[in-house]
PDB file of N, CA and C in Angstrom:
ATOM      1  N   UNK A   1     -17.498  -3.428 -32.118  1.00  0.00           N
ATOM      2  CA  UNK A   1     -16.951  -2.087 -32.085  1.00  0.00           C
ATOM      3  C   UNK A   1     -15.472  -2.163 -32.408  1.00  0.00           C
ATOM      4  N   UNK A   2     -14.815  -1.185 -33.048  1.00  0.00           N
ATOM      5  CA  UNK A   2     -13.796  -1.360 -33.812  1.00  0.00           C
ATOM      6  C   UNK A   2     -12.540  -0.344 -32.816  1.00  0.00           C
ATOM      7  N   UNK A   3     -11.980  -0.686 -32.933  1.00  0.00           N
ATOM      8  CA  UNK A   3     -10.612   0.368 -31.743  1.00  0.00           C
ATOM      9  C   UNK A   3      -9.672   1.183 -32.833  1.00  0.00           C
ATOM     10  N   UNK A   4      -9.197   2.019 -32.735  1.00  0.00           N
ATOM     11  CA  UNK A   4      -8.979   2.990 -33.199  1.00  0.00           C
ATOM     12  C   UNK A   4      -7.197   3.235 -32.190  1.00  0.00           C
ATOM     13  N   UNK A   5      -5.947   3.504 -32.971  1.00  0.00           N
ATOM     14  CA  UNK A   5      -4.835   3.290 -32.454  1.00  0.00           C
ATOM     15  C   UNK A   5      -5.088   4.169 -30.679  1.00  0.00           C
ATOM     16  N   UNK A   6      -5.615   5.206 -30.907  1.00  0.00           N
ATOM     17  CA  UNK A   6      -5.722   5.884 -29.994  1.00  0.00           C
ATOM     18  C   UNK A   6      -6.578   5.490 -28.438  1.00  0.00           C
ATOM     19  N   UNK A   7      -7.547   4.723 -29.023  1.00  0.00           N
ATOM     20  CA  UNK A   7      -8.363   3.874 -28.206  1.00  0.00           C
ATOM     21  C   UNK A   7      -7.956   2.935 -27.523  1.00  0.00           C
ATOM     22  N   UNK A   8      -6.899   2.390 -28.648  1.00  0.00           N
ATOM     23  CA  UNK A   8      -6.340   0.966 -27.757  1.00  0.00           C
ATOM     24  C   UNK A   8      -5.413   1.049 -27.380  1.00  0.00           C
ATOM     25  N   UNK A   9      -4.572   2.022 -27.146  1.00  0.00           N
ATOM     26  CA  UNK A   9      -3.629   2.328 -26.670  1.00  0.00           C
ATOM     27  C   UNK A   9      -4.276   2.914 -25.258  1.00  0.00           C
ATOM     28  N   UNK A  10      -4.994   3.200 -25.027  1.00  0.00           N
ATOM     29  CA  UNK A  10      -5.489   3.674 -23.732  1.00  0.00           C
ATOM     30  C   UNK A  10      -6.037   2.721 -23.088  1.00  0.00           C
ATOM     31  N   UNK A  11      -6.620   2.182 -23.496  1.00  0.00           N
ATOM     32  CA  UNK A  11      -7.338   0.898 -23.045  1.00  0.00           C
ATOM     33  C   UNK A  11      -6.724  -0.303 -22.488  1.00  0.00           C
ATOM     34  N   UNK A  12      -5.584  -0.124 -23.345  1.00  0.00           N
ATOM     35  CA  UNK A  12      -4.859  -1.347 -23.079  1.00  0.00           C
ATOM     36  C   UNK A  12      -3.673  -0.892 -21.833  1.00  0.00           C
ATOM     37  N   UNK A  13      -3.268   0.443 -21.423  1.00  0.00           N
ATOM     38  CA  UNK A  13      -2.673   1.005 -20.484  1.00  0.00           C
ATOM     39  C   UNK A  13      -3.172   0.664 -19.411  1.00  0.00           C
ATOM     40  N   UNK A  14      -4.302   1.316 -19.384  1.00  0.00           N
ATOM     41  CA  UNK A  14      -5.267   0.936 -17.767  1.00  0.00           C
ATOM     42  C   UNK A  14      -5.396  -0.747 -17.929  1.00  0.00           C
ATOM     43  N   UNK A  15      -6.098  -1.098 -18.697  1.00  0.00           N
ATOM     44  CA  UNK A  15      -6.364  -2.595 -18.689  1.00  0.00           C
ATOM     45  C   UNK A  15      -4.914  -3.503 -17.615  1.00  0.00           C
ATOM     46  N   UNK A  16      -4.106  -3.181 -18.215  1.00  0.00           N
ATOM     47  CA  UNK A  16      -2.610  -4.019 -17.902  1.00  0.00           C
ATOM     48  C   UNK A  16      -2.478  -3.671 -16.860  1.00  0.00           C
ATOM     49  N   UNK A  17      -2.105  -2.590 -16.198  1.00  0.00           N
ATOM     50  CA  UNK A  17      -2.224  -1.483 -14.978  1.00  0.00           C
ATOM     51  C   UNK A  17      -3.265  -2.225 -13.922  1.00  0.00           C
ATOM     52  N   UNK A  18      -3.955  -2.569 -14.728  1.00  0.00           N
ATOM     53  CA  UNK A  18      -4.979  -2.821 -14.043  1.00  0.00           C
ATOM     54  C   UNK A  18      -4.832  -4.615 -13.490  1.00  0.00           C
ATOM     55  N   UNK A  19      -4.854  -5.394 -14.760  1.00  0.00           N
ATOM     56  CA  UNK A  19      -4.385  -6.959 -14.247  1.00  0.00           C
ATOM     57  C   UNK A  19      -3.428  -6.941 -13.623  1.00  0.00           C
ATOM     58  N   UNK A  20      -2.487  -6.177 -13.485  1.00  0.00           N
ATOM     59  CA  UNK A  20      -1.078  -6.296 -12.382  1.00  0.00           C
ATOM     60  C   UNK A  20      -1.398  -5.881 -11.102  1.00  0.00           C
ATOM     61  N   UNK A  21      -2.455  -5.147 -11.100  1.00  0.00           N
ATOM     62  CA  UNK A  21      -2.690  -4.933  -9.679  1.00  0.00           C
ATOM     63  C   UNK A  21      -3.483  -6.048  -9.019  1.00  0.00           C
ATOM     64  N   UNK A  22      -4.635  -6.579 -10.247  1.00  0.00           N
ATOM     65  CA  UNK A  22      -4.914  -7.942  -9.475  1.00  0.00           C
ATOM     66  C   UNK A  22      -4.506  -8.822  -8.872  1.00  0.00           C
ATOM     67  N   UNK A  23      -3.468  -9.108  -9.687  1.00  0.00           N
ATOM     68  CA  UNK A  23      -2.231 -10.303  -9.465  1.00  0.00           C
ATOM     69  C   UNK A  23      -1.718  -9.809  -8.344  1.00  0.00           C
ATOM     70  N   UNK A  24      -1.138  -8.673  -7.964  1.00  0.00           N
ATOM     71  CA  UNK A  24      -0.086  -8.319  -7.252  1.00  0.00           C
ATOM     72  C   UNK A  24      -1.190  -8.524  -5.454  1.00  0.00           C
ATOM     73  N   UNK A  25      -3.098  -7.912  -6.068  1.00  0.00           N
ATOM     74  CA  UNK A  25      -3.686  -8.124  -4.974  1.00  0.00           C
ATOM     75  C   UNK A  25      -4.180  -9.911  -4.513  1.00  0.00           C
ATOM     76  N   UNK A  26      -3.964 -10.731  -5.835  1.00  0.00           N
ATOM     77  CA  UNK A  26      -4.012 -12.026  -5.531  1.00  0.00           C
ATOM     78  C   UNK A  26      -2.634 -12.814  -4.551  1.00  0.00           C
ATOM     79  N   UNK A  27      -1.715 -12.308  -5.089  1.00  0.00           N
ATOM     80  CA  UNK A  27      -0.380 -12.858  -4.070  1.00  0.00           C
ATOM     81  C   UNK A  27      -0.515 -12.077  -2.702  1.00  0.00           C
ATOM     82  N   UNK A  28      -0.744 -11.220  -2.577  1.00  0.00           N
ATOM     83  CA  UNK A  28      -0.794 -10.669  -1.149  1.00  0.00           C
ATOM     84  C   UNK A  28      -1.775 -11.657  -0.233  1.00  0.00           C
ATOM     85  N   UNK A  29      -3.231 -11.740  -1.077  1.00  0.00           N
ATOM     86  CA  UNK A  29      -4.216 -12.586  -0.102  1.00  0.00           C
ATOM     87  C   UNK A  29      -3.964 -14.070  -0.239  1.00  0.00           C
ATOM     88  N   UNK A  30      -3.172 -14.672  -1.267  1.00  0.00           N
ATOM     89  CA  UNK A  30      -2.579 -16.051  -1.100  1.00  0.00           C
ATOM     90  C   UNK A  30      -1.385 -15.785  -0.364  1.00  0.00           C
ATOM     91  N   UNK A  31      -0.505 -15.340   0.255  1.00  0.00           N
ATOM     92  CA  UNK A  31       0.644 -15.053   1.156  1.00  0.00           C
ATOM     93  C   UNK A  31      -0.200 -15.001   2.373  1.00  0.00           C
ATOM     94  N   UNK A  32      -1.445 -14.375   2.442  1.00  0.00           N
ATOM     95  CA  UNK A  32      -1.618 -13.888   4.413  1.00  0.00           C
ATOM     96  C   UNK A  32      -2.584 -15.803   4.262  1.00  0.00           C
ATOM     97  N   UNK A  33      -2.841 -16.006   3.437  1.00  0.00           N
ATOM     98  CA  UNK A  33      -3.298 -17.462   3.770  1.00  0.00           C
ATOM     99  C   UNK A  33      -2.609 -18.364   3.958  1.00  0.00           C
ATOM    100  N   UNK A  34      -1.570 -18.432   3.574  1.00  0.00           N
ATOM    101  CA  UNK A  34      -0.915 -19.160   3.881  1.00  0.00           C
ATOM    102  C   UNK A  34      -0.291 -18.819   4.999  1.00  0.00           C
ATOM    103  N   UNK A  35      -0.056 -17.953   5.464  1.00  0.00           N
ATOM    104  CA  UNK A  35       0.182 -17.450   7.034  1.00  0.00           C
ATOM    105  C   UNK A  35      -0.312 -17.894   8.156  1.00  0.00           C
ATOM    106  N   UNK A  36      -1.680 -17.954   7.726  1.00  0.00           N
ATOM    107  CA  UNK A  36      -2.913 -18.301   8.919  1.00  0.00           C
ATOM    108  C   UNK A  36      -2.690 -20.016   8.664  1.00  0.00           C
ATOM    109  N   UNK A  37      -2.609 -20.590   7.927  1.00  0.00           N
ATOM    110  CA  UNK A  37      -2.868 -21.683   7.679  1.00  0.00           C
ATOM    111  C   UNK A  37      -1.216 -22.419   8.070  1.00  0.00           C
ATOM    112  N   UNK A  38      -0.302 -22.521   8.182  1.00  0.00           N
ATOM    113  CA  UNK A  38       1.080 -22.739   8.732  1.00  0.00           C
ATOM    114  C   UNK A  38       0.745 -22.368  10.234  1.00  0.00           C
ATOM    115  N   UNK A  39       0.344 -20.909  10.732  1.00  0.00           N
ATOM    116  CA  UNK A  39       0.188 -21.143  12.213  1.00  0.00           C
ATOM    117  C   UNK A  39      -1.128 -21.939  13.028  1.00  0.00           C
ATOM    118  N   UNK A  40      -1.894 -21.887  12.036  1.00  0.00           N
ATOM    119  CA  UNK A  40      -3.142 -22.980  12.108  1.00  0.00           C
ATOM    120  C   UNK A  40      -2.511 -24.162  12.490  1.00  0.00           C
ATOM    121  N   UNK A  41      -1.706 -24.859  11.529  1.00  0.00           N
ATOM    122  CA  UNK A  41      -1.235 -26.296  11.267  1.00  0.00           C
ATOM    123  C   UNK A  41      -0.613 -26.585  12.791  1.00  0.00           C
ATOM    124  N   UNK A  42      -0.021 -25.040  13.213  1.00  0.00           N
ATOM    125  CA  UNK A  42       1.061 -25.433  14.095  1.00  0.00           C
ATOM    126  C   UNK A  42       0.445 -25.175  15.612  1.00  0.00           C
ATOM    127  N   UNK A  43      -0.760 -24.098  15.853  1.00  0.00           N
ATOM    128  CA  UNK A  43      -0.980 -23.603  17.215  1.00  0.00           C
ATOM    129  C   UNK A  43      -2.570 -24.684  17.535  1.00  0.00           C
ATOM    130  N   UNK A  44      -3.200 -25.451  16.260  1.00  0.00           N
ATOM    131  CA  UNK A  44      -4.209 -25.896  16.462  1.00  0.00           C
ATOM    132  C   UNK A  44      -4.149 -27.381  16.811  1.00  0.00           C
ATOM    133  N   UNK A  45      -3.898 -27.910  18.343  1.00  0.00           N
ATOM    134  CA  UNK A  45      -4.024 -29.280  18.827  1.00  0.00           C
ATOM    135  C   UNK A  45      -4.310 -30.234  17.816  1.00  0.00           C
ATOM    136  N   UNK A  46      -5.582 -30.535  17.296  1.00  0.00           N
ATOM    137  CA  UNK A  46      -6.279 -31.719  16.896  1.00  0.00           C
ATOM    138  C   UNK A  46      -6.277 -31.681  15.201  1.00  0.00           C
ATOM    139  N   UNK A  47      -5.209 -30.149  14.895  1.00  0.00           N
ATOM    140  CA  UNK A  47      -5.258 -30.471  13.126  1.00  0.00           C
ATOM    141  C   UNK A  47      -4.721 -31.151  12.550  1.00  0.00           C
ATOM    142  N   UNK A  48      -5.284 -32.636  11.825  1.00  0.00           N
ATOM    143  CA  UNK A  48      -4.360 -33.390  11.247  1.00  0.00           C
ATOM    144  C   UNK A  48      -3.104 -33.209  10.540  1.00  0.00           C
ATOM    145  N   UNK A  49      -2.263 -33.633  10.618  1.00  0.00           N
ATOM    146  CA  UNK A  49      -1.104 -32.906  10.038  1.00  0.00           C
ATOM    147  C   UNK A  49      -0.687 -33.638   8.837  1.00  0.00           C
ATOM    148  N   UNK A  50      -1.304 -34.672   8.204  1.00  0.00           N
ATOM    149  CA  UNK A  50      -1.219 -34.780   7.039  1.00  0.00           C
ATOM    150  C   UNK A  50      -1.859 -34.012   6.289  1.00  0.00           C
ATOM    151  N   UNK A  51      -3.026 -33.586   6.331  1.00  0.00           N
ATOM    152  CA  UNK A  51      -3.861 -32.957   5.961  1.00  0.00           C
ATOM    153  C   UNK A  51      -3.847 -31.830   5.684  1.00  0.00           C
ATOM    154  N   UNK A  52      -2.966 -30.944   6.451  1.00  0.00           N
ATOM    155  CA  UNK A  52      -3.068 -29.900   6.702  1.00  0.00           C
ATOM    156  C   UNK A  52      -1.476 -29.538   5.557  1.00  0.00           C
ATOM    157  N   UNK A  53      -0.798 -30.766   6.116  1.00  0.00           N
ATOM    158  CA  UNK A  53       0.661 -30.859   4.896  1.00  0.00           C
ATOM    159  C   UNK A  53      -0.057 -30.451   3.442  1.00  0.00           C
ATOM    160  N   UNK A  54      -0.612 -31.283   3.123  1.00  0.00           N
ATOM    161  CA  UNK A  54      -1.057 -31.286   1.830  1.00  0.00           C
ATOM    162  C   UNK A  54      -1.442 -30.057   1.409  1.00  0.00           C
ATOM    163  N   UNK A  55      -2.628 -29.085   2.375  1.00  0.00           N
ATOM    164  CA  UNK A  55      -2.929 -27.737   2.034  1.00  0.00           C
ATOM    165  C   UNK A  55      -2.080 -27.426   1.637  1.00  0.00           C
ATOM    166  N   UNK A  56      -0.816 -26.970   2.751  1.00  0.00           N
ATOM    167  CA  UNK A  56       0.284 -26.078   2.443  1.00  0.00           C
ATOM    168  C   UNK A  56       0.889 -26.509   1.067  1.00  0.00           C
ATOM    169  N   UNK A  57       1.199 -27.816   0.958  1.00  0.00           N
ATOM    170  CA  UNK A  57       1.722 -28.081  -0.488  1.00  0.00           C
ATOM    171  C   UNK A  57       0.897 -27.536  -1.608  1.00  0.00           C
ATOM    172  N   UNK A  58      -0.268 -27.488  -1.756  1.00  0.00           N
ATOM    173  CA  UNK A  58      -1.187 -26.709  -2.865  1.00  0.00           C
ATOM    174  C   UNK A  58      -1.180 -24.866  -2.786  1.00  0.00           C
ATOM    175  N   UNK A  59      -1.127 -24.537  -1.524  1.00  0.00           N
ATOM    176  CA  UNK A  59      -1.096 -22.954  -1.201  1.00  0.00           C
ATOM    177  C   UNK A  59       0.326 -22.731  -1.562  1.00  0.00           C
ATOM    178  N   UNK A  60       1.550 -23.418  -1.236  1.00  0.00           N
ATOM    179  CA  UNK A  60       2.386 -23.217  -2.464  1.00  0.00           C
ATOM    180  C   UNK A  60       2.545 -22.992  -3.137  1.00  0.00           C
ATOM    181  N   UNK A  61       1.795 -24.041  -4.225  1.00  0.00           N
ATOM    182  CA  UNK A  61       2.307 -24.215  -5.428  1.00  0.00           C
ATOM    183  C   UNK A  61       0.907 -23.009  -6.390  1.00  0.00           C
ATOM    184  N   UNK A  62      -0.104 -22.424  -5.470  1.00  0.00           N
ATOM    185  CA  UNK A  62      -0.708 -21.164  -5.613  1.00  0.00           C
ATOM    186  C   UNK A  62      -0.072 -19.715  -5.680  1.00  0.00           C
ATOM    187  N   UNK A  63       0.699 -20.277  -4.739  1.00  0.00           N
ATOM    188  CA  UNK A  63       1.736 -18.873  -4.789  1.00  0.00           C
ATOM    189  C   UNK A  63       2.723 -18.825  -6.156  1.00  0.00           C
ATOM    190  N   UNK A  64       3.493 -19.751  -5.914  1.00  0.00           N
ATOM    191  CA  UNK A  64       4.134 -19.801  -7.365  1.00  0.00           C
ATOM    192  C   UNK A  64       3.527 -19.937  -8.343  1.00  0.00           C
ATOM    193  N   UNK A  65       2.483 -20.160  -8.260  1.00  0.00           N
ATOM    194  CA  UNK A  65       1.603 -19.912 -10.089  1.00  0.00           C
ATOM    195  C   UNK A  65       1.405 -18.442 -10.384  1.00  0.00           C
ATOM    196  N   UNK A  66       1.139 -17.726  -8.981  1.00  0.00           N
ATOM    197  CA  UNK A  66       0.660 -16.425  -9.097  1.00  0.00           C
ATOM    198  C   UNK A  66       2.171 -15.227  -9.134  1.00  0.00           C
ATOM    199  N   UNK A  67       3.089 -16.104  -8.814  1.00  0.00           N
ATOM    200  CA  UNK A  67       4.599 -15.263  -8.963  1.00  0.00           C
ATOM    201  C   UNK A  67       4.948 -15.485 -10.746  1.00  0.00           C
ATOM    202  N   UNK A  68       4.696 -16.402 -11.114  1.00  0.00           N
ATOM    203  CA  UNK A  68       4.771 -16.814 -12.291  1.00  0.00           C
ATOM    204  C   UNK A  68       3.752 -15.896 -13.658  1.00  0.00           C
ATOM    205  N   UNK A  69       2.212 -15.882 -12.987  1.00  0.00           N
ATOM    206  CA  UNK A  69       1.390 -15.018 -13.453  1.00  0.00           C
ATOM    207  C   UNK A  69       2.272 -13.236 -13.670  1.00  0.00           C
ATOM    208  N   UNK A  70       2.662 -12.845 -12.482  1.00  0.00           N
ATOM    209  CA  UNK A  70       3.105 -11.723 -12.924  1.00  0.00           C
ATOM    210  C   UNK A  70       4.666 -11.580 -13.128  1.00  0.00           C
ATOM    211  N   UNK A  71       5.063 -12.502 -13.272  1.00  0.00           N
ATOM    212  CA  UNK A  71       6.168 -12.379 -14.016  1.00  0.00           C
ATOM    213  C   UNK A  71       5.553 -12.437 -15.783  1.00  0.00           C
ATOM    214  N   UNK A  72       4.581 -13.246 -15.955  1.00  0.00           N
ATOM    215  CA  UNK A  72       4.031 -12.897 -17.720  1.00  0.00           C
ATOM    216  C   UNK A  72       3.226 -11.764 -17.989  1.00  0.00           C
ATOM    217  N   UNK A  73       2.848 -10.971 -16.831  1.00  0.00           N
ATOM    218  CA  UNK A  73       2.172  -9.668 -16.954  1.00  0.00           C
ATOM    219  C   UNK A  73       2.867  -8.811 -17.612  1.00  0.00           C
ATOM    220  N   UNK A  74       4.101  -8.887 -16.336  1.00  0.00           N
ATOM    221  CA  UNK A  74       5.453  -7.979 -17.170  1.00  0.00           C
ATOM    222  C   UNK A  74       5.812  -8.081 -18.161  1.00  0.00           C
ATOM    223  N   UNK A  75       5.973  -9.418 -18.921  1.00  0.00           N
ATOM    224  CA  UNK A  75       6.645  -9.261 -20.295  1.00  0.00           C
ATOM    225  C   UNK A  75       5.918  -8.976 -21.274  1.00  0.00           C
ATOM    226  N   UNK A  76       4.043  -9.140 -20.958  1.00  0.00           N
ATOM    227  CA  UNK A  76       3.336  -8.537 -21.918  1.00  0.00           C
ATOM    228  C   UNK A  76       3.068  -7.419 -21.781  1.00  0.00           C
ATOM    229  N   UNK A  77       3.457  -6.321 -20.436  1.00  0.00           N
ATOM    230  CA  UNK A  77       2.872  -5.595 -20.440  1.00  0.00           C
ATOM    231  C   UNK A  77       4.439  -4.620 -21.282  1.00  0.00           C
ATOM    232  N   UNK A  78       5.754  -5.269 -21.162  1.00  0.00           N
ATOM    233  CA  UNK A  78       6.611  -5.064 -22.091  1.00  0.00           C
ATOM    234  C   UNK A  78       6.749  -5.200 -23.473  1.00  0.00           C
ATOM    235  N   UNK A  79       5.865  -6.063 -24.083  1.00  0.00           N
ATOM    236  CA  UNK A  79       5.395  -5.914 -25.237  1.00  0.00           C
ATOM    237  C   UNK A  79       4.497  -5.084 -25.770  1.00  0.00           C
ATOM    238  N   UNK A  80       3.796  -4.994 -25.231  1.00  0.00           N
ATOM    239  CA  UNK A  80       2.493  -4.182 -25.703  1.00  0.00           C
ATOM    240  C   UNK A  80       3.017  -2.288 -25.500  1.00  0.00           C
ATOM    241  N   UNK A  81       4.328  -2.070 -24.652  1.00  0.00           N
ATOM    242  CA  UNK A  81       4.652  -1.254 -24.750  1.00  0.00           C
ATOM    243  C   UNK A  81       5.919  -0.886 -25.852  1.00  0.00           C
ATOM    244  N   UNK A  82       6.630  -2.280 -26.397  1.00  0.00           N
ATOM    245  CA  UNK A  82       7.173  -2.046 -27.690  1.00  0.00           C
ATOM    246  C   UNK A  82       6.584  -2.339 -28.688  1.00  0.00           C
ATOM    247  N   UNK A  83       4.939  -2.492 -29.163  1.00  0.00           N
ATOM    248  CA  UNK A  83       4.337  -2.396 -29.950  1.00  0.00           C
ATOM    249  C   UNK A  83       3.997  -0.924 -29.771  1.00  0.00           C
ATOM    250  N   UNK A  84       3.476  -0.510 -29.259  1.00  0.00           N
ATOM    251  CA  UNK A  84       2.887   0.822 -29.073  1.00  0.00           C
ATOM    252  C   UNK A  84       4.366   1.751 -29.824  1.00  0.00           C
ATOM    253  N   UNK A  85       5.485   1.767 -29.087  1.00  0.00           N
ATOM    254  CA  UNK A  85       6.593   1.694 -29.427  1.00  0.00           C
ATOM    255  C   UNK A  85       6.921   2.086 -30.994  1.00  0.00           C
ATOM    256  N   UNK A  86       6.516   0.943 -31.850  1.00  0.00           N
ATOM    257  CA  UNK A  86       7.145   0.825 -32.905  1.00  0.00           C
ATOM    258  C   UNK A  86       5.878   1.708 -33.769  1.00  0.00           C
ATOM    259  N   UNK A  87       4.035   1.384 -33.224  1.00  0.00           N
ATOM    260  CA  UNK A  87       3.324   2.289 -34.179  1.00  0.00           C
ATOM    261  C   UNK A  87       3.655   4.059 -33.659  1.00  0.00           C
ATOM    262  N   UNK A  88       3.885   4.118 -32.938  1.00  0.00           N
ATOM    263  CA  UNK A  88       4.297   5.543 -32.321  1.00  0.00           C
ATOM    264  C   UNK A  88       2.796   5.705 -31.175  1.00  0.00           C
ATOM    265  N   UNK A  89       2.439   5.163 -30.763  1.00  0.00           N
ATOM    266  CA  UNK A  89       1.093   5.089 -30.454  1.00  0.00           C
ATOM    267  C   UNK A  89       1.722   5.769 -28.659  1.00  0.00           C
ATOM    268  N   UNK A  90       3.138   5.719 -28.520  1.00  0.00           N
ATOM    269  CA  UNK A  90       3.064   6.559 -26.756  1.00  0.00           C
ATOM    270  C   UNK A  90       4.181   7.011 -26.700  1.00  0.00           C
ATOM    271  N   UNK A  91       4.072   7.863 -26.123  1.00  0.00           N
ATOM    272  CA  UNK A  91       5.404   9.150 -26.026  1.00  0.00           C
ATOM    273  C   UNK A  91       6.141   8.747 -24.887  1.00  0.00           C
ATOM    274  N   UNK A  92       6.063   7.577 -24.494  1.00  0.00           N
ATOM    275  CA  UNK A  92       6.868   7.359 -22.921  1.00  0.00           C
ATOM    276  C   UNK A  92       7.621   5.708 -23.625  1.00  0.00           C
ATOM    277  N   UNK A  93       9.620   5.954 -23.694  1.00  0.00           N
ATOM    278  CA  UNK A  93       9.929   5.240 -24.093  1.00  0.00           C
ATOM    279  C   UNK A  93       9.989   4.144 -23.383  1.00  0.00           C
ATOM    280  N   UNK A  94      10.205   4.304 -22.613  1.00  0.00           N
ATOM    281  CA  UNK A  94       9.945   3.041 -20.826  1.00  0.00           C
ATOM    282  C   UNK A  94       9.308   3.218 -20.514  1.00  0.00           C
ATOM    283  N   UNK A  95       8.206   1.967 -19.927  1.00  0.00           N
ATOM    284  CA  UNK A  95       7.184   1.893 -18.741  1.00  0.00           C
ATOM    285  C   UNK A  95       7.401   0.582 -17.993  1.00  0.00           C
ATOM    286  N   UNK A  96       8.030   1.125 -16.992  1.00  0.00           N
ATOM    287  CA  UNK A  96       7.959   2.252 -15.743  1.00  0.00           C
ATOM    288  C   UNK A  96       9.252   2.725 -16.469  1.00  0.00           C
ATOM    289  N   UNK A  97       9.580   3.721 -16.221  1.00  0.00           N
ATOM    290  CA  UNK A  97      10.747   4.609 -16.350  1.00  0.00           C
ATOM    291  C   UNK A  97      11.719   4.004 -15.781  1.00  0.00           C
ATOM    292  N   UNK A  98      13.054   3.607 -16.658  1.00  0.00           N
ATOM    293  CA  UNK A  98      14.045   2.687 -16.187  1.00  0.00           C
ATOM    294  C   UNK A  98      15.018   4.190 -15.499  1.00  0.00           C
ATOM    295  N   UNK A  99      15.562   3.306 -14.360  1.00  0.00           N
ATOM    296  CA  UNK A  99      16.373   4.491 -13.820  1.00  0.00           C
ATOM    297  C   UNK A  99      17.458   4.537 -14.457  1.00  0.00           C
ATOM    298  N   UNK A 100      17.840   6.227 -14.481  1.00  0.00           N
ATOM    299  CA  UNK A 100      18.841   6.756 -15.592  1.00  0.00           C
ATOM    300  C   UNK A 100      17.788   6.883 -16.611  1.00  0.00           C
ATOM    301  N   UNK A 101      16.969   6.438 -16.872  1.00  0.00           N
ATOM    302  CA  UNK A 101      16.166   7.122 -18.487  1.00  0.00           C
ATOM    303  C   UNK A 101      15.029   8.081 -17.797  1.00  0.00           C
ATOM    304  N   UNK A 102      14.972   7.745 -16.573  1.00  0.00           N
ATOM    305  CA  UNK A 102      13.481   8.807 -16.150  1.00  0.00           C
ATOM    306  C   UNK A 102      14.168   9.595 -16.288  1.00  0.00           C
ATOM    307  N   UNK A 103      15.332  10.489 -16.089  1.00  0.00           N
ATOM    308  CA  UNK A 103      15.188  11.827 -16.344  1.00  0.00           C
ATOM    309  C   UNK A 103      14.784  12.316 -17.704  1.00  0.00           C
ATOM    310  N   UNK A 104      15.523  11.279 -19.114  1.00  0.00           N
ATOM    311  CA  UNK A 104      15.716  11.527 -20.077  1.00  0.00           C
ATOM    312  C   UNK A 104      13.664  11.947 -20.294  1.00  0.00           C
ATOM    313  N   UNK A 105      13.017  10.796 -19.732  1.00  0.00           N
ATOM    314  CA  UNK A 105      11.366  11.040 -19.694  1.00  0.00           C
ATOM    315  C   UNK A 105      10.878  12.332 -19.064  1.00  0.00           C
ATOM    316  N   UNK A 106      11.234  12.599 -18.315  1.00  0.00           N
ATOM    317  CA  UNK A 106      10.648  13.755 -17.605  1.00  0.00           C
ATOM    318  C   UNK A 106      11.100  15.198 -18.246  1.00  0.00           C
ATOM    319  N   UNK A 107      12.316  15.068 -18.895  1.00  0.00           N
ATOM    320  CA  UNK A 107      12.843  16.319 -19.415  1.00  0.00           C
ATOM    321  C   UNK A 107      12.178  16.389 -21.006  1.00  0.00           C
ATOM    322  N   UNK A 108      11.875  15.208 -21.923  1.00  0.00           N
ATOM    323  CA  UNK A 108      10.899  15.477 -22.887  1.00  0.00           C
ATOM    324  C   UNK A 108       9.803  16.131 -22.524  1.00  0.00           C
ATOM    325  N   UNK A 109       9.305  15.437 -21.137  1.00  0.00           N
ATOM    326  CA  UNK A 109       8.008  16.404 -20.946  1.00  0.00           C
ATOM    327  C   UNK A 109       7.872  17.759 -20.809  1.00  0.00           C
TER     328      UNK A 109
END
């Protein structure tokens, strides 16, 4: 099936909209795990603590993959809005509306 400027410009709005919220819902549930798992390490008597080191070193370095993930969301989801941009494909010159330009956005509307 073939996309059509109009198509993919919509598609690709929600789509992005949409992976950023994943991400944003993946760091939240890698943050409360690692929560439980630090007071685990620390309130649970008999948890090895090498062991338990090591988790935390990987739930780390989970987190920062996933801070990293949406830090590249943003810049594609900044691209794909100066492509749209340049075919004329969206009437909104910022997304999200940079402050000081939302008014300039809201008063086109």
């Amino acid at each position: 099936m073939s996309l059509n400027l109009d198509t993919a410009t919509v598609r690709l709005a929600r789509e992005i909209g949409a992976s950023e919220n994943a991400i944003a819902d993946a760091l939240v549930a890698a943050a409360s795990l690692m929560h439980t798992a630090v007071l685990a390490q620390r309130e649970v008597a008999d948890a090895p603590v090498m062991k338990t080191q090591a988790a935390l070193l990987h739930l780390n370095k989970l987190l920062s993959d996933l801070i990293a993930a949406r830090g590249e969301a943003m810049r594609v989801h900044g691209q794909l809005v100066e492509i749209g941009r340049e075919m004329a494909a969206t009437e909104i010159p910022y997304c999200p509306p940079v402050e000081g330009k939302k008014t300039d956005v809201l008063k086109a509307a």
